[in-house]
Protein backbone atom coordinates (compact mmCIF):
# COMPACT_ATOMS: atom_id res chain seq x y z
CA UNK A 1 -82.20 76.22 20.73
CA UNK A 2 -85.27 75.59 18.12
CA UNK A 3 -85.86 72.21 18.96
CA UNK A 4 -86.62 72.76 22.85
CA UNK A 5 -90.05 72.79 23.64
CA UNK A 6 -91.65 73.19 26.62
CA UNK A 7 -92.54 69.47 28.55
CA UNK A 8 -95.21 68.37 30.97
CA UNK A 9 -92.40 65.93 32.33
CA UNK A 10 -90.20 69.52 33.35
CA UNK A 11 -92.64 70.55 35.81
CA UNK A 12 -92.99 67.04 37.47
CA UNK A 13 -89.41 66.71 37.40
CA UNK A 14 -88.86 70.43 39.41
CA UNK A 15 -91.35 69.01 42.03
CA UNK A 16 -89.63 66.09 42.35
CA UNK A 17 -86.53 67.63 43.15
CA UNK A 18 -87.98 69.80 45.88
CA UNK A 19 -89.02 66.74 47.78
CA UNK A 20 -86.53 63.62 46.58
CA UNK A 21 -82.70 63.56 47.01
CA UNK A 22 -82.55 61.40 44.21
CA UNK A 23 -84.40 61.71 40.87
CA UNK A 24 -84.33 59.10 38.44
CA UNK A 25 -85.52 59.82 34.44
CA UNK A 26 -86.15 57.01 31.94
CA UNK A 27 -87.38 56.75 28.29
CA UNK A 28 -86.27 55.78 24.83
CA UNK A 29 -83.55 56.46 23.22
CA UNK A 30 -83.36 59.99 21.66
CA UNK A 31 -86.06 61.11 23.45
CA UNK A 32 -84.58 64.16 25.29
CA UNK A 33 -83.76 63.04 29.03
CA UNK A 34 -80.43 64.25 28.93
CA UNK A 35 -81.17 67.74 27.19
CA UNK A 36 -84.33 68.10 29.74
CA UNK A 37 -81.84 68.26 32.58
CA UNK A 38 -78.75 69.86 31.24
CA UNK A 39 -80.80 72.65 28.95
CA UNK A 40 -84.16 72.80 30.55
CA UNK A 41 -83.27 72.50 33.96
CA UNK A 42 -79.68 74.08 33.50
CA UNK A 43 -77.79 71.28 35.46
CA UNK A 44 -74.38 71.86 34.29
CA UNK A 45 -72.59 68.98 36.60
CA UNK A 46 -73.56 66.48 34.49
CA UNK A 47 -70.95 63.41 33.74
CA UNK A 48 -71.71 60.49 31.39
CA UNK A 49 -70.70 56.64 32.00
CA UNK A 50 -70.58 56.02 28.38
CA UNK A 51 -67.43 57.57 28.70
CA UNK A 52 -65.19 54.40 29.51
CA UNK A 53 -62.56 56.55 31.59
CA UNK A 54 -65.77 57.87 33.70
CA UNK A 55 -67.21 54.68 34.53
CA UNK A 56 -63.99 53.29 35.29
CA UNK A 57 -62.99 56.06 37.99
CA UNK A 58 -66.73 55.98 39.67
CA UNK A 59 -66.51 51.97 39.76
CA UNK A 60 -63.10 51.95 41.18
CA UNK A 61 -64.02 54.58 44.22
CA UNK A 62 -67.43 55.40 43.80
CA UNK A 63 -67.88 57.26 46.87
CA UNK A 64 -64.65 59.85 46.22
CA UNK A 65 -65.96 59.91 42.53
CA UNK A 66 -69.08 61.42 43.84
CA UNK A 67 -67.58 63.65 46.55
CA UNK A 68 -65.11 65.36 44.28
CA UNK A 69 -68.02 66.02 41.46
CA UNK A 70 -70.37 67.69 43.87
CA UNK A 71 -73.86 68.49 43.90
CA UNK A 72 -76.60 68.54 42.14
CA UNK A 73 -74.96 65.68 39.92
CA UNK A 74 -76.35 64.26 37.09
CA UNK A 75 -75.27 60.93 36.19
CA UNK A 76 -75.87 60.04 32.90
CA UNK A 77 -76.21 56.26 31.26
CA UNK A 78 -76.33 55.50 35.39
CA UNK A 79 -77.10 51.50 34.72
CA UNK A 80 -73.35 51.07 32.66
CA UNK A 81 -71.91 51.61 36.34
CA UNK A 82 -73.95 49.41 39.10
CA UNK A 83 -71.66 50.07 41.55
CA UNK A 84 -72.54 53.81 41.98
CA UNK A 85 -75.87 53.04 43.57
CA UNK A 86 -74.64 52.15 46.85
CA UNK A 87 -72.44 55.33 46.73
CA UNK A 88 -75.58 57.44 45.80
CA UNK A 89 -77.25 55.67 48.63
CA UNK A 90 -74.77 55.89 51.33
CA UNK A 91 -74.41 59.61 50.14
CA UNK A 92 -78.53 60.50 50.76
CA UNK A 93 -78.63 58.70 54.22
CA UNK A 94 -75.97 60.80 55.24
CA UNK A 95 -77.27 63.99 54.54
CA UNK A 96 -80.90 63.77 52.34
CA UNK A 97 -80.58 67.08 50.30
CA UNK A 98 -83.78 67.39 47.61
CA UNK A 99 -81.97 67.57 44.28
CA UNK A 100 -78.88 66.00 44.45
CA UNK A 101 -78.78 63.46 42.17
């Protein structure tokens, strides 16, 4: 793709992910968080709560949400579904895996 570049933040970010079970990216708008991760970093489990269906699902179980998407998960427009946290949280003191969210 022509407009991917190479970015000081993809280096931190593949660090991070060696050492944190949870990863957390924020910016502007239109700034290239999402494509970082899905194109740079080649995450391909990557689901979106600004689909309404989504965020409905994960907020009405949001620990079998995450269990039947799998690992690593990226969960984009995270702060349209709260409720997820506490699955994400329950999820990494169970088993603290670097890179799986």
């Amino acid at each position: 793709m022509p407009h991917l570049r190479t970015r000081f933040a993809l280096i931190q970010l593949k660090k991070a992910a060696k050492l944190w079970p949870v990863v957390g990216i924020l910016g502007p708008r239109q700034s290239g968080k999402s494509t970082l991760v899905r194109d740079l970093l080649g995450i391909s489990k990557v689901v979106t709560f600004d689909d309404f269906e989504t965020r409905e699902e994960a907020d009405h179980s949001p620990g079998t949400f995450l269990a039947r998407q799998g690992t690593p998960l990226v969960v984009d427009e995270v702060q349209k579904g709260p409720r997820i946290f506490d699955a994400i949280k329950l999820a990494v003191d169970r088993k603290k895996i670097p890179g799986s969210y």
